[in-house]
C-alpha atoms as a PDB file:
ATOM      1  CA  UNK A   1     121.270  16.131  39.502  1.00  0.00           C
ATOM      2  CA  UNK A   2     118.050  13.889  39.693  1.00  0.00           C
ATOM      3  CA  UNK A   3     118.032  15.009  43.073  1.00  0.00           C
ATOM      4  CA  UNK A   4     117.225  18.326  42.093  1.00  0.00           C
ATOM      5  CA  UNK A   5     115.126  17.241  39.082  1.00  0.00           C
ATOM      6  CA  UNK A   6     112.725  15.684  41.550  1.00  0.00           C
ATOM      7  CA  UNK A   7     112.941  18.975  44.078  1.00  0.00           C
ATOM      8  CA  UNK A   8     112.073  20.621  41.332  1.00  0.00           C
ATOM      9  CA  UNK A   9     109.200  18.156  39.776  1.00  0.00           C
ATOM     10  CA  UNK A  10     107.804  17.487  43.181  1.00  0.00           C
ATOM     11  CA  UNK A  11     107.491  21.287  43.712  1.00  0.00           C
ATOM     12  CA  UNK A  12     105.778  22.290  40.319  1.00  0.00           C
ATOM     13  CA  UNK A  13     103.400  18.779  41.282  1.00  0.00           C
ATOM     14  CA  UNK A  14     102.297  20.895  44.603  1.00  0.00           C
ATOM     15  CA  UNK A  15     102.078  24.044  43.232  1.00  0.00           C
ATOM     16  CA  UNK A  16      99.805  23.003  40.447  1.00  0.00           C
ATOM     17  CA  UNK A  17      97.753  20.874  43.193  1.00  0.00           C
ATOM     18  CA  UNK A  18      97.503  24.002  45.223  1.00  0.00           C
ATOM     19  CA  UNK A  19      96.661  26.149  42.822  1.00  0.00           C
ATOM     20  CA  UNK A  20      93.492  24.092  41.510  1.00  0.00           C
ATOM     21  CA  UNK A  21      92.352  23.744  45.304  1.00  0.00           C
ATOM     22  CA  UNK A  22      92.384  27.313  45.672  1.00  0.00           C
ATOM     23  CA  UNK A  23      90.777  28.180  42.677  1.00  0.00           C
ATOM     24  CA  UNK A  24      87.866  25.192  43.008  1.00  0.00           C
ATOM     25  CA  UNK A  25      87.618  26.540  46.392  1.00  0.00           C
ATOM     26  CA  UNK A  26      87.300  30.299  45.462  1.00  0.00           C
ATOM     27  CA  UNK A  27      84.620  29.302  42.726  1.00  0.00           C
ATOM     28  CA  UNK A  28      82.695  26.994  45.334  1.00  0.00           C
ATOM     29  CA  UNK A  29      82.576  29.877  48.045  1.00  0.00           C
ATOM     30  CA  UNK A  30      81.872  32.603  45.141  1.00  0.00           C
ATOM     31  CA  UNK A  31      77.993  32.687  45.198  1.00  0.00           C
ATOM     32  CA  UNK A  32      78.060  32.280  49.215  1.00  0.00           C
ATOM     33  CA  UNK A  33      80.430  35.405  49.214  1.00  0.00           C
ATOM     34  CA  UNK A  34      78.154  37.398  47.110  1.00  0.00           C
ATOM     35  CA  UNK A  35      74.842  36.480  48.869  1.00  0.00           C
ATOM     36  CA  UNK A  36      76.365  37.840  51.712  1.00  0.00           C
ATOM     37  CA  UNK A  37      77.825  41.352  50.195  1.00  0.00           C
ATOM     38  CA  UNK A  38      73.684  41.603  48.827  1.00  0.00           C
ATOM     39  CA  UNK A  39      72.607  40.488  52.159  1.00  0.00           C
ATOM     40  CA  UNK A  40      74.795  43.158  53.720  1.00  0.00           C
ATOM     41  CA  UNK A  41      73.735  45.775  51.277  1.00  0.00           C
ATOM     42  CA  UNK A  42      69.793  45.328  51.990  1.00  0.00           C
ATOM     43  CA  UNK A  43      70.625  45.363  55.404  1.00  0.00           C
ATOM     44  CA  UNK A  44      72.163  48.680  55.248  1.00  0.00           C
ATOM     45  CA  UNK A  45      69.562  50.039  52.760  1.00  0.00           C
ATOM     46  CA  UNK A  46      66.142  49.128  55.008  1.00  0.00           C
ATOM     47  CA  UNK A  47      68.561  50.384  58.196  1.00  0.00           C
ATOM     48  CA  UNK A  48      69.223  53.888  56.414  1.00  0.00           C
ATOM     49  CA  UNK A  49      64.764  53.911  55.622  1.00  0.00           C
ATOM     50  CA  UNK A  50      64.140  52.520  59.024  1.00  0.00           C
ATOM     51  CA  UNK A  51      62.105  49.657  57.735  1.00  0.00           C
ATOM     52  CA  UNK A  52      61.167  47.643  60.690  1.00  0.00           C
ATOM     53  CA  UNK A  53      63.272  43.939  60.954  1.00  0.00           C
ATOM     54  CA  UNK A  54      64.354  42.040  63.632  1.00  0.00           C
ATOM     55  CA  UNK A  55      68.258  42.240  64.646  1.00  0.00           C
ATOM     56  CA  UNK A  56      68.758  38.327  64.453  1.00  0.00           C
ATOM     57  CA  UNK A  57      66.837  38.451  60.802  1.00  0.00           C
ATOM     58  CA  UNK A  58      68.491  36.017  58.759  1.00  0.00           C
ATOM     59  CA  UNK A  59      70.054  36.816  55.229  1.00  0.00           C
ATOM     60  CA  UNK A  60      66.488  34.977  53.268  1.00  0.00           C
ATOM     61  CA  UNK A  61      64.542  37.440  55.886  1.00  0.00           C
ATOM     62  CA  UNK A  62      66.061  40.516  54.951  1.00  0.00           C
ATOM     63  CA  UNK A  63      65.573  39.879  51.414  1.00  0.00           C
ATOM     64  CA  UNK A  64      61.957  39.132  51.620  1.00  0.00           C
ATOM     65  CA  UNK A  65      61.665  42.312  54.137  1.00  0.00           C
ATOM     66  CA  UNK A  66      63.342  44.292  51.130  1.00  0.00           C
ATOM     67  CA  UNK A  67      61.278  42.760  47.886  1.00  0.00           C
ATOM     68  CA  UNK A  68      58.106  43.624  50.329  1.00  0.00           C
ATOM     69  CA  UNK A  69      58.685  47.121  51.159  1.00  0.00           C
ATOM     70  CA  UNK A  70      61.578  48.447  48.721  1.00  0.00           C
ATOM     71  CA  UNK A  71      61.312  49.376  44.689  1.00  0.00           C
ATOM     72  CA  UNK A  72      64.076  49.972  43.162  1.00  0.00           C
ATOM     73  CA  UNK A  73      64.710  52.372  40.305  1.00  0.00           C
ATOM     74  CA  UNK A  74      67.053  54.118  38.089  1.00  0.00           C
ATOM     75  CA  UNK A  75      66.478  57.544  37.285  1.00  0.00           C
ATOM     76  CA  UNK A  76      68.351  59.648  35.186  1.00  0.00           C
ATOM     77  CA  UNK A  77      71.070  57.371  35.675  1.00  0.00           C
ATOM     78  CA  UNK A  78      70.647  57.844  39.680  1.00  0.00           C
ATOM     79  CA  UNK A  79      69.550  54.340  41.612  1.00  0.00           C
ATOM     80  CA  UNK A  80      66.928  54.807  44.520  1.00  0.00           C
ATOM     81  CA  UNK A  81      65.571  52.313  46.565  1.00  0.00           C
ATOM     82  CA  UNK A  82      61.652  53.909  47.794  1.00  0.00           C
ATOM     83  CA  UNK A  83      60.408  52.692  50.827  1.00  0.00           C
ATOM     84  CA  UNK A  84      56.977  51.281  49.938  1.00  0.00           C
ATOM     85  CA  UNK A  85      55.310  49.301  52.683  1.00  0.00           C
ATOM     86  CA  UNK A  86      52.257  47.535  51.414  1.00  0.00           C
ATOM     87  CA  UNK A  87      49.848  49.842  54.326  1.00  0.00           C
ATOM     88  CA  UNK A  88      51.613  53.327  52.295  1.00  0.00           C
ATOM     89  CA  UNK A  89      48.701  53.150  49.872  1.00  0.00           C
ATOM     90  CA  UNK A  90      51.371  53.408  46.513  1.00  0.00           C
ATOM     91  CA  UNK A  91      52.503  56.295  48.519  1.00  0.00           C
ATOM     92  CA  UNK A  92      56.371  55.804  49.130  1.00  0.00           C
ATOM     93  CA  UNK A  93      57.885  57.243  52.740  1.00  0.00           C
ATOM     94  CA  UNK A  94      61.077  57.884  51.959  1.00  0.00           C
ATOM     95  CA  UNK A  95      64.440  57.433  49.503  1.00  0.00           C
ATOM     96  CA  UNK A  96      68.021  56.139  49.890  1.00  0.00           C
ATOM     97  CA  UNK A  97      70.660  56.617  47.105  1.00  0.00           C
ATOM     98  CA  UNK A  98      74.510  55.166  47.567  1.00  0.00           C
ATOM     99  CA  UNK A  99      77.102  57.161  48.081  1.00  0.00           C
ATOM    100  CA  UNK A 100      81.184  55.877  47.818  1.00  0.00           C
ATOM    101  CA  UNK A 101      84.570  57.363  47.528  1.00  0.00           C
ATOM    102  CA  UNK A 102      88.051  56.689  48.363  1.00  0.00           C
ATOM    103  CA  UNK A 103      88.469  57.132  52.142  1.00  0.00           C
ATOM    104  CA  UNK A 104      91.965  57.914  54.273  1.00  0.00           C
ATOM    105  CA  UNK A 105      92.759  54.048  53.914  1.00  0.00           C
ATOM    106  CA  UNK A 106      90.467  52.570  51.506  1.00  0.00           C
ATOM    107  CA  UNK A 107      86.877  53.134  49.851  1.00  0.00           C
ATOM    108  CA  UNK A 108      84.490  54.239  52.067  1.00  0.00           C
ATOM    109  CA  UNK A 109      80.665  53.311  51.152  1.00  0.00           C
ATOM    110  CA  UNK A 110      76.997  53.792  52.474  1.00  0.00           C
ATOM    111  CA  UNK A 111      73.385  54.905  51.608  1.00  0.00           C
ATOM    112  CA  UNK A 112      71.622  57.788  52.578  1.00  0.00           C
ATOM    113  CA  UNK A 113      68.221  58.293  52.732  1.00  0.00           C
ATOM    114  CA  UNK A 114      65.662  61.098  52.696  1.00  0.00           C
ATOM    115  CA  UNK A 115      62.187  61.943  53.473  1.00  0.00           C
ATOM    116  CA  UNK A 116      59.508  61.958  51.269  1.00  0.00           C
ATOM    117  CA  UNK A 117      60.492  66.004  50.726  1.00  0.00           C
ATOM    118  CA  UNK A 118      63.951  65.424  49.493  1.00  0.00           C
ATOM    119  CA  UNK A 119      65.731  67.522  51.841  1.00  0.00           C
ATOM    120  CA  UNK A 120      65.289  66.180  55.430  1.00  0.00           C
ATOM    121  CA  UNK A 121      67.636  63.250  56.252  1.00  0.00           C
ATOM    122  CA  UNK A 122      65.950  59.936  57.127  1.00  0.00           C
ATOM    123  CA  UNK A 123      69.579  57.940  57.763  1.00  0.00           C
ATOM    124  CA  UNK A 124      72.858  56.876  56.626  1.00  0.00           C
ATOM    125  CA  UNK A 125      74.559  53.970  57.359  1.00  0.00           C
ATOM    126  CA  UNK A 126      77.987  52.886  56.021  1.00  0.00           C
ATOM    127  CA  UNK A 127      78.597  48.895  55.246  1.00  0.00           C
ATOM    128  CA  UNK A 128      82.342  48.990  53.554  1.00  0.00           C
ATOM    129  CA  UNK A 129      85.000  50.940  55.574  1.00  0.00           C
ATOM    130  CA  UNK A 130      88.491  50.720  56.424  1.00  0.00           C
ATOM    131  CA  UNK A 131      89.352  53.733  58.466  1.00  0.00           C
ATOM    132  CA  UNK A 132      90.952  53.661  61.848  1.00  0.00           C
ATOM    133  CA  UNK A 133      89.608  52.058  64.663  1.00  0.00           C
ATOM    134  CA  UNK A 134      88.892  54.309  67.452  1.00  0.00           C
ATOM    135  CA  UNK A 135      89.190  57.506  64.780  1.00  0.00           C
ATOM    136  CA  UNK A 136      87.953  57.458  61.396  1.00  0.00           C
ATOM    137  CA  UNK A 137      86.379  53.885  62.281  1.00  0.00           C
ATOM    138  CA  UNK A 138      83.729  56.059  64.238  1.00  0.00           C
ATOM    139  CA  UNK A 139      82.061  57.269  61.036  1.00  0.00           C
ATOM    140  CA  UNK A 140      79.590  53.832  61.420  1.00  0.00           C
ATOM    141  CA  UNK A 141      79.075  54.428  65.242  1.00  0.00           C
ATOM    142  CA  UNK A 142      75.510  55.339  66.225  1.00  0.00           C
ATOM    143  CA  UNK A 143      76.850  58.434  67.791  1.00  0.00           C
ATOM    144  CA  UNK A 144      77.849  59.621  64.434  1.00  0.00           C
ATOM    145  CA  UNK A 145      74.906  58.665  62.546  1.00  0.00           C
ATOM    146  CA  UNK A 146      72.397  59.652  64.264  1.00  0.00           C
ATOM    147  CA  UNK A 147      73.372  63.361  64.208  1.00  0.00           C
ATOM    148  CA  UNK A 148      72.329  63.196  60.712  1.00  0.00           C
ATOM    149  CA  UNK A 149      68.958  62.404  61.513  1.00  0.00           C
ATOM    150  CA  UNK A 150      66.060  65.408  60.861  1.00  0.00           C
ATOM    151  CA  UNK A 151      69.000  67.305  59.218  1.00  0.00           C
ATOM    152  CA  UNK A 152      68.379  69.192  55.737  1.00  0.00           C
ATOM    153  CA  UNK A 153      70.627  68.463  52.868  1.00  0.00           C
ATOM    154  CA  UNK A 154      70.177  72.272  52.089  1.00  0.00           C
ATOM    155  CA  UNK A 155      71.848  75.227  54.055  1.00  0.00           C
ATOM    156  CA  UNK A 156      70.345  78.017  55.496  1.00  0.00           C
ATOM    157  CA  UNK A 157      71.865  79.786  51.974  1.00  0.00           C
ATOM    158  CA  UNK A 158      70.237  77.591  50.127  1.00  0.00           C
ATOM    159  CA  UNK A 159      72.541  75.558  48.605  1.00  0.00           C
ATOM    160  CA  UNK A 160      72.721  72.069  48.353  1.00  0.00           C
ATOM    161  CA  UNK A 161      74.901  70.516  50.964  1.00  0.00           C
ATOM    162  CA  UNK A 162      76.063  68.941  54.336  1.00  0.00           C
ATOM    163  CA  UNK A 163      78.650  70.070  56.487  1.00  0.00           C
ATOM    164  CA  UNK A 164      80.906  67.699  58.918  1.00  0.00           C
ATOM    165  CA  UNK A 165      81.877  70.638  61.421  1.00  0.00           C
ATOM    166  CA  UNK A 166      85.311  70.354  63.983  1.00  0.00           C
ATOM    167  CA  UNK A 167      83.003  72.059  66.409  1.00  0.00           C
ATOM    168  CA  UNK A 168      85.539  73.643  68.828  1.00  0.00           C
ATOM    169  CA  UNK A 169      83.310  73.262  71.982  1.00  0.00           C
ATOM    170  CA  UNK A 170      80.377  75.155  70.100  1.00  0.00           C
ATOM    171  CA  UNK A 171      78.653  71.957  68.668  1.00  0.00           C
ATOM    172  CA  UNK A 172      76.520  72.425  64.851  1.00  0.00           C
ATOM    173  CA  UNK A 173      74.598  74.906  64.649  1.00  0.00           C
ATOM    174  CA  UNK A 174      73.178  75.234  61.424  1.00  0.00           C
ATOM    175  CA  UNK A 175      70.278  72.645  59.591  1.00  0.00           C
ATOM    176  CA  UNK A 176      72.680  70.674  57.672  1.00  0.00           C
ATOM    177  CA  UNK A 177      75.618  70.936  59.932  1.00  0.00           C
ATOM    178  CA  UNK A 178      76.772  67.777  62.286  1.00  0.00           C
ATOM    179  CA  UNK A 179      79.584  67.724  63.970  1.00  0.00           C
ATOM    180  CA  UNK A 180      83.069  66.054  63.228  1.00  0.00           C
ATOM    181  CA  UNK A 181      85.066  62.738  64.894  1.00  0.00           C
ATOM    182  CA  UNK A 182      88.010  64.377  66.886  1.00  0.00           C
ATOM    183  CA  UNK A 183      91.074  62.813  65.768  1.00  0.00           C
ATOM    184  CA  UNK A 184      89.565  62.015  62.007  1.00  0.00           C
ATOM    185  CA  UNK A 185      89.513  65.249  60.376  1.00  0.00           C
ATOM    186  CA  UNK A 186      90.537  63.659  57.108  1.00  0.00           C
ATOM    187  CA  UNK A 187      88.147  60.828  57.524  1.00  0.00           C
ATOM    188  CA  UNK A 188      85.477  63.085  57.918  1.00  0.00           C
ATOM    189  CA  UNK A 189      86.334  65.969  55.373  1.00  0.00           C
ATOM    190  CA  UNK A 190      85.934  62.824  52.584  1.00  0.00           C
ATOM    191  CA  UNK A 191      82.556  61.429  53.878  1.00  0.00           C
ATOM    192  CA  UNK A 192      81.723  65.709  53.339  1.00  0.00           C
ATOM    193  CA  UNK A 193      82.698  65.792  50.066  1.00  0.00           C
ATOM    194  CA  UNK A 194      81.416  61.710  48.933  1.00  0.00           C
ATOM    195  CA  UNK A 195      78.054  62.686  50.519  1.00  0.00           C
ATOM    196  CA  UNK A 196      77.517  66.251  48.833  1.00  0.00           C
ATOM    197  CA  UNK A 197      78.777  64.730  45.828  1.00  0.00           C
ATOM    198  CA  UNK A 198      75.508  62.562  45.608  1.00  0.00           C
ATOM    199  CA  UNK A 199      73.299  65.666  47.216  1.00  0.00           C
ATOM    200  CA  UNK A 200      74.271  67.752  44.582  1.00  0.00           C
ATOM    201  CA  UNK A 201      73.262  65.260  42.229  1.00  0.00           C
ATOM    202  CA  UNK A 202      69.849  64.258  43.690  1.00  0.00           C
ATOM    203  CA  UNK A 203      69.643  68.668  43.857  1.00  0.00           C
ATOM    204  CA  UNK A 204      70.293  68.609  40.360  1.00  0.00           C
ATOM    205  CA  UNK A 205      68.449  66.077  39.282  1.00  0.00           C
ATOM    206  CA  UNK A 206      65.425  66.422  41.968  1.00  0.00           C
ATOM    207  CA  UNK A 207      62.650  66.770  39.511  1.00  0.00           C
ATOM    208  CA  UNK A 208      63.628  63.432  37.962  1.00  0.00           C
ATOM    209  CA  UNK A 209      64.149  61.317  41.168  1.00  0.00           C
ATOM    210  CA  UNK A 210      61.825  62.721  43.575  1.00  0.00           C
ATOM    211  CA  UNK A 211      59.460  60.608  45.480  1.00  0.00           C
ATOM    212  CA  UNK A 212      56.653  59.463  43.123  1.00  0.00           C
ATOM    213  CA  UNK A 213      53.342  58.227  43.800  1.00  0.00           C
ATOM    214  CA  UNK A 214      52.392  54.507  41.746  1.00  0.00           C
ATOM    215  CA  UNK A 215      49.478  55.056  39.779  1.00  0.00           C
END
């Protein structure tokens, strides 16, 4: 019986020690872990405007690269990040809003960003993910990506919109068309509907969060 009571004692003594370590470690490594998930954001953000920075920048870099060149706003309850490079004159080059949604295996999140007309794409980027490798995992491939460059976010009917398009052989064809991942139909038909969720938005709210000049 005191066998067991000191099992039992001993056990509840370890637990208890291991739990405190674990949370003293969690609450040391909290600030590092959320520098990083900012760092990783800006990065993403000035990659999407194509703001110039070295590939080996560290974390402080990039966030002195973004304070330089980005302003951030809210508008109409719609954040943008304007790229504003001290040379622009006040006169900002571009936009990138976030977009996120629930993906085939998890949330799926980026920015996209526009020229200074609203409609033409500047870049996208994704920096949280867990689709499949080799499949869905593509979406954050430059080969992906880039197809959205010099695209419109409007279709040749005029409607706000982009299309991911299982080509077939025959490729996109239209202004705001790019083409799909073979294999990650699903993958792609969410990015569709996450990224014309925040197009429509910006379409409907474009007189609010349009480029604007600092006076």
């Amino acid at each position: 019986m005191k066998s067991n009571l000191y099992v039992l004692g001993y056990a509840a003594v370890l637990g208890t020690v291991c739990a405190l370590l674990l949370t003293a470690s969690a609450n040391f490594t909290a600030p590092y872990k959320a520098a990083n998930a900012r760092a990783e954001e800006v990065l993403n953000i000035l990659a999407a405007l194509k703001v110039p920075f070295q590939e080996d920048a560290s974390a402080k870099q990039l966030l002195e690269i973004f304070k330089t060149n980005i302003r951030e706003q809210n508008r109409e309850g719609v954040t943008v990040y304007e790229y504003l490079p001290p040379q622009a004159k006040g006169k900002p080059q571009a936009v990138a809003v976030r977009f996120a949604g629930p993906g085939l295996w998890g949330p799926i999140k980026g920015f996209l960003a526009l020229e200074s007309d609203m409609k033409t794409i500047r870049g996208i980027t994704f920096y949280e993910q867990e689709e499949t490798p080799g499949l869905g995992g593509e979406i954050v491939s430059s080969a992906f990506r880039e197809q959205f460059i010099g695209k419109s976010i409007v279709g040749e009917d005029g409607k706000a919109g982009i299309v991911i398009r299982r080509s077939g052989g025959q490729g996109a064809r239209n202004k705001n068309e790019v083409d799909a991942i073979t294999g990650a139909t699903m993958t792609c038909d969410k990015v569709e509907a996450m990224l014309n969720a925040v197009i429509k938005n910006i379409a409907g709210k474009k007189s609010k969060i349009k480029v604007q000049n600092v006076k």
